[in-house]
C-alpha atoms as a PDB file:
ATOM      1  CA  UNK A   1       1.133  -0.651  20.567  1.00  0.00           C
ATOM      2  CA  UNK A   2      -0.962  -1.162  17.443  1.00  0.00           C
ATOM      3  CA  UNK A   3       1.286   0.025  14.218  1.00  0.00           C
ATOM      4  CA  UNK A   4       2.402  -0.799  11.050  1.00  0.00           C
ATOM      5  CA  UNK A   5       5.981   0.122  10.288  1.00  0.00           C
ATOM      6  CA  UNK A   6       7.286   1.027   6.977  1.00  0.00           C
ATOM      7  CA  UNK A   7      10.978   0.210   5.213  1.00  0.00           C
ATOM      8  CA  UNK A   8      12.067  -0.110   2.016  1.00  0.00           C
ATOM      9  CA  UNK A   9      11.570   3.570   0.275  1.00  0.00           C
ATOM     10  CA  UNK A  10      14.519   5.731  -1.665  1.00  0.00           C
ATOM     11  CA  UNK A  11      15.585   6.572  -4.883  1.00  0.00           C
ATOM     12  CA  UNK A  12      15.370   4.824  -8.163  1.00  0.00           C
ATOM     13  CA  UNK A  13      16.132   5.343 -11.586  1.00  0.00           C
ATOM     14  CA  UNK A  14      13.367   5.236 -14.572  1.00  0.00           C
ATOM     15  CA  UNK A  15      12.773   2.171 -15.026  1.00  0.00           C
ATOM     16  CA  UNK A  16      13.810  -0.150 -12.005  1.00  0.00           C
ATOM     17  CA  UNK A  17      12.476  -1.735  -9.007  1.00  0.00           C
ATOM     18  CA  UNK A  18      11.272  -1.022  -5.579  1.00  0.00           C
ATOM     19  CA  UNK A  19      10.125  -3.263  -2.695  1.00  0.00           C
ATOM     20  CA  UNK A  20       8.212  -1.683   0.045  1.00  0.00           C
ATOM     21  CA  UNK A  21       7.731  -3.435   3.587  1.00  0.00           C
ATOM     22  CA  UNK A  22       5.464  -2.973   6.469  1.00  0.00           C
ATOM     23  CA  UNK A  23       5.691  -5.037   9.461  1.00  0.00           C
ATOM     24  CA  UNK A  24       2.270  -5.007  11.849  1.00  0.00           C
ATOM     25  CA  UNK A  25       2.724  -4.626  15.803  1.00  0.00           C
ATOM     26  CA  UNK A  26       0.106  -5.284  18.171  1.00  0.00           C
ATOM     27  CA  UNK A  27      -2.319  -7.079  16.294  1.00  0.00           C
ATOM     28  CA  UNK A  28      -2.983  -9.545  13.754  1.00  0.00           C
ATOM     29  CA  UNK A  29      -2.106  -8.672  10.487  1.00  0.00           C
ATOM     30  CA  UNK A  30      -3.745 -11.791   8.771  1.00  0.00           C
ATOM     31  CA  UNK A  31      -7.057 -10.828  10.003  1.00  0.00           C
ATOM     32  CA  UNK A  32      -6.701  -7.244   8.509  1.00  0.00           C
ATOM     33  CA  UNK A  33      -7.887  -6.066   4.934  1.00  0.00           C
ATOM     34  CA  UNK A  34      -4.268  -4.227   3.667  1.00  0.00           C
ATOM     35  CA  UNK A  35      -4.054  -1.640   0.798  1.00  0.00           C
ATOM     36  CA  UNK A  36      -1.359   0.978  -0.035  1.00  0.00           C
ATOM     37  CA  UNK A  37      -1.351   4.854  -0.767  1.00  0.00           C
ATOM     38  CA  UNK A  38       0.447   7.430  -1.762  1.00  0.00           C
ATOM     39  CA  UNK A  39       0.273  11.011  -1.842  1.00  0.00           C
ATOM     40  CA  UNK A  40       2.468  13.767  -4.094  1.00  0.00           C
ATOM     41  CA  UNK A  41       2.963  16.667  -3.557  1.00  0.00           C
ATOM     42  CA  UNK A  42       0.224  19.113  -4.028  1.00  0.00           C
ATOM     43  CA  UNK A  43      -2.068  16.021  -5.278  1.00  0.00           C
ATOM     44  CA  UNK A  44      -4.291  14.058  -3.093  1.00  0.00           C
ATOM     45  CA  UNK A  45      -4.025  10.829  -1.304  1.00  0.00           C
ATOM     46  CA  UNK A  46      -4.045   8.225  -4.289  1.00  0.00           C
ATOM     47  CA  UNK A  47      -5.402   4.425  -3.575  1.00  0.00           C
ATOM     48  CA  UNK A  48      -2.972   1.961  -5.058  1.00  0.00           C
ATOM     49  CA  UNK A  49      -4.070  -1.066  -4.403  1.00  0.00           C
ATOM     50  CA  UNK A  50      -6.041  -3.480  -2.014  1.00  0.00           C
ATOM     51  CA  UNK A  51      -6.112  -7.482  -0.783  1.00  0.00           C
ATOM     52  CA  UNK A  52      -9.987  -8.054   0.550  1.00  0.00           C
ATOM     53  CA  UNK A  53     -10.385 -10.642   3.368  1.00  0.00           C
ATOM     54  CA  UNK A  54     -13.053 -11.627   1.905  1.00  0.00           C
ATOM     55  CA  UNK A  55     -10.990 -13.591  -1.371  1.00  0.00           C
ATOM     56  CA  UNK A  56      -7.386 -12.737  -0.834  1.00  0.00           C
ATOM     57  CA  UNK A  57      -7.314 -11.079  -4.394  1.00  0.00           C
ATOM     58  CA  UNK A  58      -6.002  -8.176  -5.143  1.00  0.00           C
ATOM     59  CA  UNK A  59      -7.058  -5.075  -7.090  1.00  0.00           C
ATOM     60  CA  UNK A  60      -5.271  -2.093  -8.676  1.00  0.00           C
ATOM     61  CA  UNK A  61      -5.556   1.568  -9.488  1.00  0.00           C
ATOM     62  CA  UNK A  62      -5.621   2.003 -13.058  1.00  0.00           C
ATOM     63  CA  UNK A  63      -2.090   3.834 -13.159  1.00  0.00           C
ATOM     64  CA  UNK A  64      -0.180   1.067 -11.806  1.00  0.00           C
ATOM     65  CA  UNK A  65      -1.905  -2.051 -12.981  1.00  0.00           C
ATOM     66  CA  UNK A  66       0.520  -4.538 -14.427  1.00  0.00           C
ATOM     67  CA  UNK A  67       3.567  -2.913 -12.763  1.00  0.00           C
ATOM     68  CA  UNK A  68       2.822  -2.848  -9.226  1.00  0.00           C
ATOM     69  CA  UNK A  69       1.838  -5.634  -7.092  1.00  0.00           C
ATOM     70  CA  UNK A  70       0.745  -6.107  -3.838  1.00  0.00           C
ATOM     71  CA  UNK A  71       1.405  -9.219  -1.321  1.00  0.00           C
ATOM     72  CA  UNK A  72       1.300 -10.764   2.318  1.00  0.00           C
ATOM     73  CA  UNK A  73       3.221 -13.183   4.736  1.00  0.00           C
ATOM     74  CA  UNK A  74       0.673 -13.557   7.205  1.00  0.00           C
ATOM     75  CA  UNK A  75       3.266 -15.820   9.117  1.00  0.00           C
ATOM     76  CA  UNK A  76       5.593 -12.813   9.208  1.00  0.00           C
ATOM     77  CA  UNK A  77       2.726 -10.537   9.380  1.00  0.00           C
ATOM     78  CA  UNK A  78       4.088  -8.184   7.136  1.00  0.00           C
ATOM     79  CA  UNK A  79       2.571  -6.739   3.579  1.00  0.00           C
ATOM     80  CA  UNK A  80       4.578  -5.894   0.734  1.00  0.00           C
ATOM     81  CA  UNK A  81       4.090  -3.563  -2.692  1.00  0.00           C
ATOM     82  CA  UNK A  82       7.243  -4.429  -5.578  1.00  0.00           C
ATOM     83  CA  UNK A  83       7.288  -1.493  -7.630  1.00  0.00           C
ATOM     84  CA  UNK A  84       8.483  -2.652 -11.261  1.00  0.00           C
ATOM     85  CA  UNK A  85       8.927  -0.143 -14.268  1.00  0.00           C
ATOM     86  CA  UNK A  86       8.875   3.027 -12.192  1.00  0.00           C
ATOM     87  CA  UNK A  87       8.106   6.301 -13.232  1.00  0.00           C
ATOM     88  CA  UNK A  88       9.192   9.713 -12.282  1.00  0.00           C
ATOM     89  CA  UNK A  89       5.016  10.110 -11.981  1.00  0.00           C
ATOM     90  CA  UNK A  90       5.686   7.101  -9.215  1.00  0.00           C
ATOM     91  CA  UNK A  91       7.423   9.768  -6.940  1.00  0.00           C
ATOM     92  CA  UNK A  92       5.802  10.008  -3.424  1.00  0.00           C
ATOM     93  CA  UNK A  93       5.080   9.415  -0.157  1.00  0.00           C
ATOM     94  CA  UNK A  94       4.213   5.755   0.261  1.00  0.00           C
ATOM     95  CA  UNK A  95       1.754   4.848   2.753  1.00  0.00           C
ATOM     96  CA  UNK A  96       0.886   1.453   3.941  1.00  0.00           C
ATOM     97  CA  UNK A  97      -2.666   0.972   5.667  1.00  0.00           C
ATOM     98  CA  UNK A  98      -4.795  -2.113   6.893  1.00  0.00           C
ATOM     99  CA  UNK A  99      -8.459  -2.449   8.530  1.00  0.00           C
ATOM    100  CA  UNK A 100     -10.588  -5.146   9.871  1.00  0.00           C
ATOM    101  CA  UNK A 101     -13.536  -4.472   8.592  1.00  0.00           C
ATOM    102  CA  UNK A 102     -13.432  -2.821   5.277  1.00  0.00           C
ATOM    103  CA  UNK A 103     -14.148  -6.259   3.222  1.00  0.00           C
ATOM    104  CA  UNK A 104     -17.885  -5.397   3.429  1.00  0.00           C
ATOM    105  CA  UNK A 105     -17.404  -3.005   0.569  1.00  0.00           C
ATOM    106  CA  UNK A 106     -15.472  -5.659  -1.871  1.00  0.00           C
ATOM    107  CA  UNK A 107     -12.324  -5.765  -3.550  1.00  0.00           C
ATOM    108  CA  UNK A 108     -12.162  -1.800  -4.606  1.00  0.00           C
ATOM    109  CA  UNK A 109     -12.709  -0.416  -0.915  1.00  0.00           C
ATOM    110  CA  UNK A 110      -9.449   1.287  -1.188  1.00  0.00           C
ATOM    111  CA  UNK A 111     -10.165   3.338  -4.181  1.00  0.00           C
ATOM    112  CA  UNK A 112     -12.865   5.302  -2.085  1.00  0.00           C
ATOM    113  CA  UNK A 113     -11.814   8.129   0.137  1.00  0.00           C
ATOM    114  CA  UNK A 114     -14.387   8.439   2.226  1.00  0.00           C
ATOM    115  CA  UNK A 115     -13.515   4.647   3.597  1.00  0.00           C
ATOM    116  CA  UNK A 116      -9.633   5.534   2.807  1.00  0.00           C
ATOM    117  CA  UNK A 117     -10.272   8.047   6.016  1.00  0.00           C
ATOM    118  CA  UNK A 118     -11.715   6.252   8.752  1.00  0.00           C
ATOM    119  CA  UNK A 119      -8.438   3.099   8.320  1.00  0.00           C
ATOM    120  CA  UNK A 120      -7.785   1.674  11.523  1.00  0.00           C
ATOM    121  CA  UNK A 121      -4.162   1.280  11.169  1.00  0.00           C
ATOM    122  CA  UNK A 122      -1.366   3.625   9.405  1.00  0.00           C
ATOM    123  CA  UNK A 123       2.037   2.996   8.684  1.00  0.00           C
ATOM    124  CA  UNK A 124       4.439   6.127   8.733  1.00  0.00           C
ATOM    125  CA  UNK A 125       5.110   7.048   5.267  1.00  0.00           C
ATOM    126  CA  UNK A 126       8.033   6.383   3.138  1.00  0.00           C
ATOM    127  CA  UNK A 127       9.528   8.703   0.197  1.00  0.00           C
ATOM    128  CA  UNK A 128       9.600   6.922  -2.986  1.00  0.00           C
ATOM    129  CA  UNK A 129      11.673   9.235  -5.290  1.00  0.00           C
ATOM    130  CA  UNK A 130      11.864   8.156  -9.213  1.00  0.00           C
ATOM    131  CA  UNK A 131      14.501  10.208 -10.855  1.00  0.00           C
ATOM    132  CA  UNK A 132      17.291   9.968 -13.539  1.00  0.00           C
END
């Protein structure tokens, strides 16, 4: 069965640090492009951040650059996002994602929803809550 599985999410104070995990089932995650989500409630479905195939690099939404970063153990084939500094504007469902074939569009693919949609592969969610 093809699926990413999510671990990791909780609570956290203002301030500290998260690590978020998904592990990949049924396929090979070091052939995938990965990014990760997250969606608040009443918002939309916000792009995080992305690794492209194509270079390995990684890129960042604008309200987590510098405090969120994104990684891979291809050996493990799992993908990871450390949440450092968090923010009670950080609380949400966290949502891990990965694709084969979305390097065509560069490094920023997951910043556009109209690719964000059509991602082969979804992990589960996981609540992220940032509170005092």
């Amino acid at each position: 069965q093809v699926q990413l599985v999510e671990s990791g999410g909780g609570s956290v104070e203002p301030g500290g640090s998260l690590r978020l995990s998904c592990e990949a089932s049924g396929f090979p995650l070091k052939d995938y492009n990965i990014g990760w989500f997250r969606q608040a409630p009443g918002k939309e479905r916000e792009g995080l951040g992305c690794i492209n195939l194509r270079d390995g690099r990684a890129s960042y939404a604008d309200s987590v650059m510098g405090r969120f970063i994104i990684s891979r153990d291809n050996a493990k084939g799992s993908m990871f996002l450390k949440m450092n500094n968090v923010k009670p504007e950080d609380t949400a469902v966290y949502y891990c994602a990965a694709d084969s074939q979305v390097q065509a569009y560069g490094r920023t693919w997951c910043f556009y929803p109209s690719i964000v949609e059509t991602l082969e592969v979804w992990g589960q969610g996981t609540q992220v809550t940032v509170s005092s």
